[in-house]
PDB file of N, CA and C in Angstrom:
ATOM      1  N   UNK A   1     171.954 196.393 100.133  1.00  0.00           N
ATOM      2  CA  UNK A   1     170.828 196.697  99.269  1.00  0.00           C
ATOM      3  C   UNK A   1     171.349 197.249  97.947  1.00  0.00           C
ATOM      4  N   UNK A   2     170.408 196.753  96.796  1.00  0.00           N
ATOM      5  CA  UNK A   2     171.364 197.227  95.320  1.00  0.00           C
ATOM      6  C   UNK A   2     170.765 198.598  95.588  1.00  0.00           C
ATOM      7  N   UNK A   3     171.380 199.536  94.631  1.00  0.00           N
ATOM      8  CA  UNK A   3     171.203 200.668  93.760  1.00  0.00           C
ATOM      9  C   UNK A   3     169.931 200.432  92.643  1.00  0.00           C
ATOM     10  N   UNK A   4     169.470 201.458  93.050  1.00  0.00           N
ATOM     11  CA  UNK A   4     168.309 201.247  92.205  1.00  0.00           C
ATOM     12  C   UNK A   4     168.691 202.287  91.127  1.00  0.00           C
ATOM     13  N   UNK A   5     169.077 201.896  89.767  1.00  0.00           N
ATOM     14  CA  UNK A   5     168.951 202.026  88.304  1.00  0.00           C
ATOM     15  C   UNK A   5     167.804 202.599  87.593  1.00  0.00           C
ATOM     16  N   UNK A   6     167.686 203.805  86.676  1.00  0.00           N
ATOM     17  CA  UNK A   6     166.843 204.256  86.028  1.00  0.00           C
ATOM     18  C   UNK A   6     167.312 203.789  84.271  1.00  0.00           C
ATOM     19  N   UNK A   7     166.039 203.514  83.595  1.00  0.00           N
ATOM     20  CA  UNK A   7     166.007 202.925  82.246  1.00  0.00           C
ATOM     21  C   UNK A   7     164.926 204.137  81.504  1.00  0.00           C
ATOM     22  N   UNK A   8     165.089 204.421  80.605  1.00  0.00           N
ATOM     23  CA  UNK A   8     163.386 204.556  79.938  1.00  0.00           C
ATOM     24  C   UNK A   8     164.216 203.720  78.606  1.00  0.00           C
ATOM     25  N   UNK A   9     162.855 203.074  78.365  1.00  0.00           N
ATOM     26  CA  UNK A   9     163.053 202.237  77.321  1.00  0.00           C
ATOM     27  C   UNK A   9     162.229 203.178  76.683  1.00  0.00           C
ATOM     28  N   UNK A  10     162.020 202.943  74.962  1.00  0.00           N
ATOM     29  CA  UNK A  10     161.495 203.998  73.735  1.00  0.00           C
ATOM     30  C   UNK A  10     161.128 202.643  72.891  1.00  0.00           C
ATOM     31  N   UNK A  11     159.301 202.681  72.943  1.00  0.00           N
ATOM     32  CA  UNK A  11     159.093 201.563  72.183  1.00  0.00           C
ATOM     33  C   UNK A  11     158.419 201.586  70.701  1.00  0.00           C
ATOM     34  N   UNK A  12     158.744 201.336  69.483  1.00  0.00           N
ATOM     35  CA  UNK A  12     157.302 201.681  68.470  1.00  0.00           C
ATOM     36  C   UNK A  12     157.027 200.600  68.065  1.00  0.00           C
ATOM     37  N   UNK A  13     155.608 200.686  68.523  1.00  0.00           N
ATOM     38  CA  UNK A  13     154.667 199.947  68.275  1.00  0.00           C
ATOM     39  C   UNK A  13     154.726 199.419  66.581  1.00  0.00           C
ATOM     40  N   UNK A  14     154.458 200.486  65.998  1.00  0.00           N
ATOM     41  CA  UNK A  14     154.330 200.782  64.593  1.00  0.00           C
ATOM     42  C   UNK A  14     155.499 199.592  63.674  1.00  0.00           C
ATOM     43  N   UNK A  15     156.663 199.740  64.631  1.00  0.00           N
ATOM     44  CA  UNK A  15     157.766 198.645  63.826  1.00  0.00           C
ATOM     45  C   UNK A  15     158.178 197.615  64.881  1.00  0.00           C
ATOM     46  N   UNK A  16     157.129 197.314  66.134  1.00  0.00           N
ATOM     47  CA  UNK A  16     157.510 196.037  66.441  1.00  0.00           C
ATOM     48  C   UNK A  16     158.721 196.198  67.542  1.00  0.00           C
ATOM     49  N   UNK A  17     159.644 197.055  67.655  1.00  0.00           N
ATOM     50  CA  UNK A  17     160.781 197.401  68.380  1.00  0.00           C
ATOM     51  C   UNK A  17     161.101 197.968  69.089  1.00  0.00           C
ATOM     52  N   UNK A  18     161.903 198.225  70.005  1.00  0.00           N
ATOM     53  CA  UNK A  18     162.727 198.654  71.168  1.00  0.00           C
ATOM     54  C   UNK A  18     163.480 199.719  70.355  1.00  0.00           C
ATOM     55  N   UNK A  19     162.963 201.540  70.208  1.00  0.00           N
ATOM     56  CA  UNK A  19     164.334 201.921  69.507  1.00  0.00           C
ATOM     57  C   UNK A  19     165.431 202.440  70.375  1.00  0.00           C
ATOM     58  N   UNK A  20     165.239 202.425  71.878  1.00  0.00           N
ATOM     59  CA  UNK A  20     166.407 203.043  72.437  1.00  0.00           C
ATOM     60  C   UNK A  20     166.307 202.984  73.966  1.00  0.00           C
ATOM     61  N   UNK A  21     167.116 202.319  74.540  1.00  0.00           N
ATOM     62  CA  UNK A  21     167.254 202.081  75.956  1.00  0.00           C
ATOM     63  C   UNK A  21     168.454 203.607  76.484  1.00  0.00           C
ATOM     64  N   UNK A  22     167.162 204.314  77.151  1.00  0.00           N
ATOM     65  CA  UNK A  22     168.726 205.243  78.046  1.00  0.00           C
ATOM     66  C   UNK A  22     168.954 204.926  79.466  1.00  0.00           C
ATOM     67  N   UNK A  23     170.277 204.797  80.117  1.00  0.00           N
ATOM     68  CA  UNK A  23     170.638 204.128  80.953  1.00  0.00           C
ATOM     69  C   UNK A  23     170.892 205.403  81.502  1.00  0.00           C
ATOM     70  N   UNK A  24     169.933 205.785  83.152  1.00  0.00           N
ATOM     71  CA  UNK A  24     170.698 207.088  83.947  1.00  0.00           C
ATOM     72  C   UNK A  24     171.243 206.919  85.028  1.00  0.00           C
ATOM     73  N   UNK A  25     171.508 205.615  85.060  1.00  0.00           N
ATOM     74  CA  UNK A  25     171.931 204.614  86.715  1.00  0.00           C
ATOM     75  C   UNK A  25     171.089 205.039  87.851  1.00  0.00           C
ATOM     76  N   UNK A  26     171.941 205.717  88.713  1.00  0.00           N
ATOM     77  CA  UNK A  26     170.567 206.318  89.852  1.00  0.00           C
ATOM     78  C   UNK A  26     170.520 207.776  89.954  1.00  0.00           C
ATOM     79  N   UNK A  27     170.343 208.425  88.969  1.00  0.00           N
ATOM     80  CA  UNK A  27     170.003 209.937  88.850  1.00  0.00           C
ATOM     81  C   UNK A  27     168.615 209.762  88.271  1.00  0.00           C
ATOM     82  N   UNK A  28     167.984 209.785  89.222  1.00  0.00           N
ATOM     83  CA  UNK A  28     166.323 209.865  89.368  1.00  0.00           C
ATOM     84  C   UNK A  28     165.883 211.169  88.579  1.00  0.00           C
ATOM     85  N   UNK A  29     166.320 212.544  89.402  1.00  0.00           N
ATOM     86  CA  UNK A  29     166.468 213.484  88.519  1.00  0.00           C
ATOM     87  C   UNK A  29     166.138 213.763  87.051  1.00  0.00           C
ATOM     88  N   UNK A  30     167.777 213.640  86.516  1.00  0.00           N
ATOM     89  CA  UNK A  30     167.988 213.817  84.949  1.00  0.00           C
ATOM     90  C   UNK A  30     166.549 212.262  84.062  1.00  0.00           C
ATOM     91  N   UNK A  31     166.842 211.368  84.652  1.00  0.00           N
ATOM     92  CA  UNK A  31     165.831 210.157  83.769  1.00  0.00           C
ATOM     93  C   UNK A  31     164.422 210.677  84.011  1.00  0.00           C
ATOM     94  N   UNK A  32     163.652 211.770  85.265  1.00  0.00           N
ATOM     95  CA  UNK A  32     162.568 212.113  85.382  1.00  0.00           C
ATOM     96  C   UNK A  32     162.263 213.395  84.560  1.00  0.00           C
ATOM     97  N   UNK A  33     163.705 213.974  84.269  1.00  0.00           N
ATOM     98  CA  UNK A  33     163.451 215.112  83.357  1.00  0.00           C
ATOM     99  C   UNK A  33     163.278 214.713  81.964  1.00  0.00           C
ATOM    100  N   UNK A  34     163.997 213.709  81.436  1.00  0.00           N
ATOM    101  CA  UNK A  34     163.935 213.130  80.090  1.00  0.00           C
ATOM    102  C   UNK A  34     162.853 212.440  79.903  1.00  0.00           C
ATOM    103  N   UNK A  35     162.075 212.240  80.668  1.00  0.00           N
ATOM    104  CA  UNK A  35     161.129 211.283  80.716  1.00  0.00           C
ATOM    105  C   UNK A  35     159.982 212.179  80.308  1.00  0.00           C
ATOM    106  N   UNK A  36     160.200 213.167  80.729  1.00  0.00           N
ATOM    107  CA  UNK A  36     158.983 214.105  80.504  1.00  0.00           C
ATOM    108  C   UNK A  36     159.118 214.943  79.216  1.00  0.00           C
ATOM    109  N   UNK A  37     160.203 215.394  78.987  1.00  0.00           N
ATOM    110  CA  UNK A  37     160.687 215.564  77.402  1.00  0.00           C
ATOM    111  C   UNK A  37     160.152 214.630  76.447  1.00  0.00           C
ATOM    112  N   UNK A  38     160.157 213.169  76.802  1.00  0.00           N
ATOM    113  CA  UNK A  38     160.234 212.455  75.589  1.00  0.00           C
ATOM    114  C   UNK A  38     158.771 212.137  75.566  1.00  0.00           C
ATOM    115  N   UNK A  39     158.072 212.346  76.895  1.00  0.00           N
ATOM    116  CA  UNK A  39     156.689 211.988  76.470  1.00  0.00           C
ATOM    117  C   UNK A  39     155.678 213.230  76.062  1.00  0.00           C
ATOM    118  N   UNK A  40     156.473 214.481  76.095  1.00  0.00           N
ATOM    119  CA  UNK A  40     155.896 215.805  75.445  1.00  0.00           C
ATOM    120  C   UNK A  40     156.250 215.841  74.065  1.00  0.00           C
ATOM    121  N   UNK A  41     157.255 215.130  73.708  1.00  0.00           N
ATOM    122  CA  UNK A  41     157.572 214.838  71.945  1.00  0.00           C
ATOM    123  C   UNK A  41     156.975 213.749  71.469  1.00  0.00           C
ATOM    124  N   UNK A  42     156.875 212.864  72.447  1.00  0.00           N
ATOM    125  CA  UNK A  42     155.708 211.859  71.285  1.00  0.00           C
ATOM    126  C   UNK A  42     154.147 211.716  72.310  1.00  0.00           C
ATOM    127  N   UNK A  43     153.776 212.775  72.272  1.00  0.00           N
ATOM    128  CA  UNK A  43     152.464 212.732  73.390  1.00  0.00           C
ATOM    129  C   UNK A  43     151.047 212.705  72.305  1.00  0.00           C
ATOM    130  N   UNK A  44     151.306 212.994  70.984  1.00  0.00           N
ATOM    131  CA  UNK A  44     150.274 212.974  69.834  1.00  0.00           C
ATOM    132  C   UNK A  44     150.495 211.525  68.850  1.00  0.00           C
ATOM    133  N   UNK A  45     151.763 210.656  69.562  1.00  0.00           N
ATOM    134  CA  UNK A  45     151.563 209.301  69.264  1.00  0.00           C
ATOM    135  C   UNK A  45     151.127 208.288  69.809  1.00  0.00           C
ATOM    136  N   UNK A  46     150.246 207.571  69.278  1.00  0.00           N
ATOM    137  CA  UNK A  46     149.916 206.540  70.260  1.00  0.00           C
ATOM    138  C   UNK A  46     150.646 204.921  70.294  1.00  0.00           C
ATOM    139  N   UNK A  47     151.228 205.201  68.758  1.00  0.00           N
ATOM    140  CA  UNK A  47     152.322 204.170  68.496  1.00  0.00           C
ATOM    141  C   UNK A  47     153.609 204.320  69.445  1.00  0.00           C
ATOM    142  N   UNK A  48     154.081 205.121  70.211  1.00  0.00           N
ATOM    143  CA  UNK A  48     155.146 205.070  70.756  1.00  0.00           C
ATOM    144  C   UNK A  48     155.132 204.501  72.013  1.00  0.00           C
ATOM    145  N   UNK A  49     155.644 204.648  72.954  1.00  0.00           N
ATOM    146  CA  UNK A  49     155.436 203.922  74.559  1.00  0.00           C
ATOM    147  C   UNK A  49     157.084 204.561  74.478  1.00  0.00           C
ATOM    148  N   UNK A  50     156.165 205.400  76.576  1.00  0.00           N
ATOM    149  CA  UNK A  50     157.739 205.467  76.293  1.00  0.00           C
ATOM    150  C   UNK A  50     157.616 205.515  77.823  1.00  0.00           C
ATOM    151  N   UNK A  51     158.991 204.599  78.561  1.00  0.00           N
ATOM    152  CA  UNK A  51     158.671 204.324  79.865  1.00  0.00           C
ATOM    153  C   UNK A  51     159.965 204.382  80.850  1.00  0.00           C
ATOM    154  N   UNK A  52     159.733 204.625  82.039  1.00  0.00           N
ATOM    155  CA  UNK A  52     160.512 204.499  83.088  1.00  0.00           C
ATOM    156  C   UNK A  52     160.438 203.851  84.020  1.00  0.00           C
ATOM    157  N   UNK A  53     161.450 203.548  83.606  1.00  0.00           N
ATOM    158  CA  UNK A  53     161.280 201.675  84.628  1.00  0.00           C
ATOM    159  C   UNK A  53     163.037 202.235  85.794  1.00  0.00           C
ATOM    160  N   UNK A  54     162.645 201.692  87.188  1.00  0.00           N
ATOM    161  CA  UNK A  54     163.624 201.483  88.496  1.00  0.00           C
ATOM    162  C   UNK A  54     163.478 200.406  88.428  1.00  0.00           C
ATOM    163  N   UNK A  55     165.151 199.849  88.500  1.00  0.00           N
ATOM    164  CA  UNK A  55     165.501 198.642  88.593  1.00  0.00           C
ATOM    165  C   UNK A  55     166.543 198.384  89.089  1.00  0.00           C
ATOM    166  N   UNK A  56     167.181 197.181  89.745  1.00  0.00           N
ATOM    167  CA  UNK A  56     168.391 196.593  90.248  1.00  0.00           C
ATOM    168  C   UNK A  56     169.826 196.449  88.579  1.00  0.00           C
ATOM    169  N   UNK A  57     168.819 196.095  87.903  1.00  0.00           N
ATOM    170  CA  UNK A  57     169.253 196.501  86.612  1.00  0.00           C
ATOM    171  C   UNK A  57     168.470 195.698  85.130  1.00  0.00           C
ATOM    172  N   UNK A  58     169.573 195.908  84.313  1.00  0.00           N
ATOM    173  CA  UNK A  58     168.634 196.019  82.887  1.00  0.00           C
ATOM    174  C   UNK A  58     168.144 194.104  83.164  1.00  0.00           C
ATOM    175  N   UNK A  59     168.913 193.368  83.790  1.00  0.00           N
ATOM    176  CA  UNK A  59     168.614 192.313  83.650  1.00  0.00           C
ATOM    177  C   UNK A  59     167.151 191.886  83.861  1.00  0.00           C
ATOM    178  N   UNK A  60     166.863 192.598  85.482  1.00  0.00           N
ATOM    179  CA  UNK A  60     165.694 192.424  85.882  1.00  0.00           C
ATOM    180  C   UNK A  60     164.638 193.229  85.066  1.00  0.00           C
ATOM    181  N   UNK A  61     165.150 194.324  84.153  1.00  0.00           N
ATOM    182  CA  UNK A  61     163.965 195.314  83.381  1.00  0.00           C
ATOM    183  C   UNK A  61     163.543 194.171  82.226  1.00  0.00           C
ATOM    184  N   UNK A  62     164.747 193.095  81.966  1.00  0.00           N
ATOM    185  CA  UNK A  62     163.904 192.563  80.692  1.00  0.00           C
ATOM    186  C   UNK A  62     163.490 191.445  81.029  1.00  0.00           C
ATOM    187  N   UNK A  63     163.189 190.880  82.737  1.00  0.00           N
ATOM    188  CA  UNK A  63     162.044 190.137  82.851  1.00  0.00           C
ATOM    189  C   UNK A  63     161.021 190.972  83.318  1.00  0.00           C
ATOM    190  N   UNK A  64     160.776 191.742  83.858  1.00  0.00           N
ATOM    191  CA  UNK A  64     159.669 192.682  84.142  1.00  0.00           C
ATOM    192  C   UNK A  64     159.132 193.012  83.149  1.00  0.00           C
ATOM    193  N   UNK A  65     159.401 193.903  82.179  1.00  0.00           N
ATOM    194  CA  UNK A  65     159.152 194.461  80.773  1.00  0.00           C
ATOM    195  C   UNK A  65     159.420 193.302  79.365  1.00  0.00           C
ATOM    196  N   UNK A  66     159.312 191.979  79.229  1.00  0.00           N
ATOM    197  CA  UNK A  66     159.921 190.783  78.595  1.00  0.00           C
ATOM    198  C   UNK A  66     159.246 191.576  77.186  1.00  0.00           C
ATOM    199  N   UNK A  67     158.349 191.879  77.365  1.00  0.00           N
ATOM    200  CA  UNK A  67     157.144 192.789  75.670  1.00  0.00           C
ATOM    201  C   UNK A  67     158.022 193.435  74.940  1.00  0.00           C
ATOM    202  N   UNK A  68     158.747 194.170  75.656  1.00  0.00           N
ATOM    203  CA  UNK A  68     159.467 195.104  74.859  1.00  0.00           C
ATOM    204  C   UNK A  68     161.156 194.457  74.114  1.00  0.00           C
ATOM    205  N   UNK A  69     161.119 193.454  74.757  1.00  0.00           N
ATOM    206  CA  UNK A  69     162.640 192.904  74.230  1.00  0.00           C
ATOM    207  C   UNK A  69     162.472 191.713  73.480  1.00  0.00           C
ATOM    208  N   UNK A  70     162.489 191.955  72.122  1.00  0.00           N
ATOM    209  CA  UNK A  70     162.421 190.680  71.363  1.00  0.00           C
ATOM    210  C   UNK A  70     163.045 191.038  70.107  1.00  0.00           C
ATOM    211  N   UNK A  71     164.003 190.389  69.214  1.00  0.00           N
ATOM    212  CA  UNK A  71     164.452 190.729  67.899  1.00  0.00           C
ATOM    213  C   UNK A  71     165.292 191.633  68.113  1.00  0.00           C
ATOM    214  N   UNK A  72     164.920 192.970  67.496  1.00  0.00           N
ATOM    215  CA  UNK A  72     166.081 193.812  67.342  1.00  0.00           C
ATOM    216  C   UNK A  72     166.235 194.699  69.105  1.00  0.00           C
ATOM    217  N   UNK A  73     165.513 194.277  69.704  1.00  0.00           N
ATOM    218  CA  UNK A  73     165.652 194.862  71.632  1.00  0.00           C
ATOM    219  C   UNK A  73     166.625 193.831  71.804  1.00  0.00           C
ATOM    220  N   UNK A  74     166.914 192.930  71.591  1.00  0.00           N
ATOM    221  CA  UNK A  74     168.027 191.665  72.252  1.00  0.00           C
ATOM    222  C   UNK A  74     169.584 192.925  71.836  1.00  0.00           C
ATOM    223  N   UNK A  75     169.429 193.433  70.497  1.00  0.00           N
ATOM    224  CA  UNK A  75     170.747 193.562  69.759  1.00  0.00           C
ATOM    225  C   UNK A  75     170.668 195.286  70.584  1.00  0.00           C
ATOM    226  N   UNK A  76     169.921 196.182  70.887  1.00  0.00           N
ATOM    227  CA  UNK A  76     170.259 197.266  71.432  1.00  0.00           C
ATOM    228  C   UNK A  76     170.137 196.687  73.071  1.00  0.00           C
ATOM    229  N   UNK A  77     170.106 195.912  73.609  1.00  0.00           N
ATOM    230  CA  UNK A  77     170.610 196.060  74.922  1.00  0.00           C
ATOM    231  C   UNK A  77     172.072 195.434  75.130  1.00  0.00           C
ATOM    232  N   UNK A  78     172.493 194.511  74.183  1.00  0.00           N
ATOM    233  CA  UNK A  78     173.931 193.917  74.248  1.00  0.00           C
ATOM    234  C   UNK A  78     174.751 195.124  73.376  1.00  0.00           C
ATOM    235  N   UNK A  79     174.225 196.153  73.271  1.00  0.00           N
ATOM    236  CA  UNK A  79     175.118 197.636  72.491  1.00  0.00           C
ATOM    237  C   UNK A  79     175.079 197.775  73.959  1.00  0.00           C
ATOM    238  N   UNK A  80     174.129 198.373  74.803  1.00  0.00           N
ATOM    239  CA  UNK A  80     174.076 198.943  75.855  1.00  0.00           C
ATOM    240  C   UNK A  80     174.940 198.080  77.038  1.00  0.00           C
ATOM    241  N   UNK A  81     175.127 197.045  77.240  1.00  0.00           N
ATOM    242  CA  UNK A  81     176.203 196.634  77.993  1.00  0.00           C
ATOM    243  C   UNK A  81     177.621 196.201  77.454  1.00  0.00           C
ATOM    244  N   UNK A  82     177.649 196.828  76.159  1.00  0.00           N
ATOM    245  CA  UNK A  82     178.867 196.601  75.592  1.00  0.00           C
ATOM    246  C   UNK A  82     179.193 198.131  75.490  1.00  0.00           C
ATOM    247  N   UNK A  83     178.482 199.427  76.018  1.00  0.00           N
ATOM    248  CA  UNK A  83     179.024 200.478  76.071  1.00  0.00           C
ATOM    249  C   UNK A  83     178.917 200.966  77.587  1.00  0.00           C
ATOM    250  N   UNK A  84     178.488 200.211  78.541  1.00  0.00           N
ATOM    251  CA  UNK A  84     178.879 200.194  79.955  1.00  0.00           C
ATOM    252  C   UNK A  84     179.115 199.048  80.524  1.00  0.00           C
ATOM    253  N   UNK A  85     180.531 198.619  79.697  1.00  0.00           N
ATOM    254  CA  UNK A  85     181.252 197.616  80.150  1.00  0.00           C
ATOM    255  C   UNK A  85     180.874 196.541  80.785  1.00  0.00           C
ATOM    256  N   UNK A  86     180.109 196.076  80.490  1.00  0.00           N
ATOM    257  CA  UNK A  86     178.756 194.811  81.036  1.00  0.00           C
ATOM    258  C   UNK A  86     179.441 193.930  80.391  1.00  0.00           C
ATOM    259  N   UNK A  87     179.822 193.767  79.440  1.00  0.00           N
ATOM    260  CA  UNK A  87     179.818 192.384  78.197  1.00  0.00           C
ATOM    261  C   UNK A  87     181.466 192.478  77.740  1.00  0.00           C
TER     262      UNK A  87
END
């Protein structure tokens, strides 16, 4: 059975983009604590989206979540497996 992987993706609406994929692998934990941080800092936006997604990995998050990855989301997730040795 895989490892189930924590993501929150950080979306604005406002510019169309994906600004930041954090990768917490399987520390449920720390990604449930950040998760709640980041939605108490943008909780008076409605342009933002900000989400936590469990997954086998990012592959399967960007057919599940396909909305959020287009244009400049293609170029921050190939950062993100080019800084955990994916690529």
């Amino acid at each position: 059975m895989a490892v189930m992987k924590n993501f929150i993706l950080i979306y604005n609406h406002a510019k169309k983009e994906l600004e930041d994929i954090l990768p917490f692998e399987d520390d449920v934990a720390s990604a449930t604590r950040r998760y709640g941080e980041l939605e108490a800092e943008f909780r008076d936006s409605a342009l933002m989206d900000i989400v936590l997604v469990g997954s086998d990995s990012i592959e399967t998050v960007k057919v599940t979540h396909a909305n959020y990855f287009t244009g400049e989301a293609e170029k921050k997730v190939a950062e993100l497996f080019r800084s955990l040795n994916f690529a």
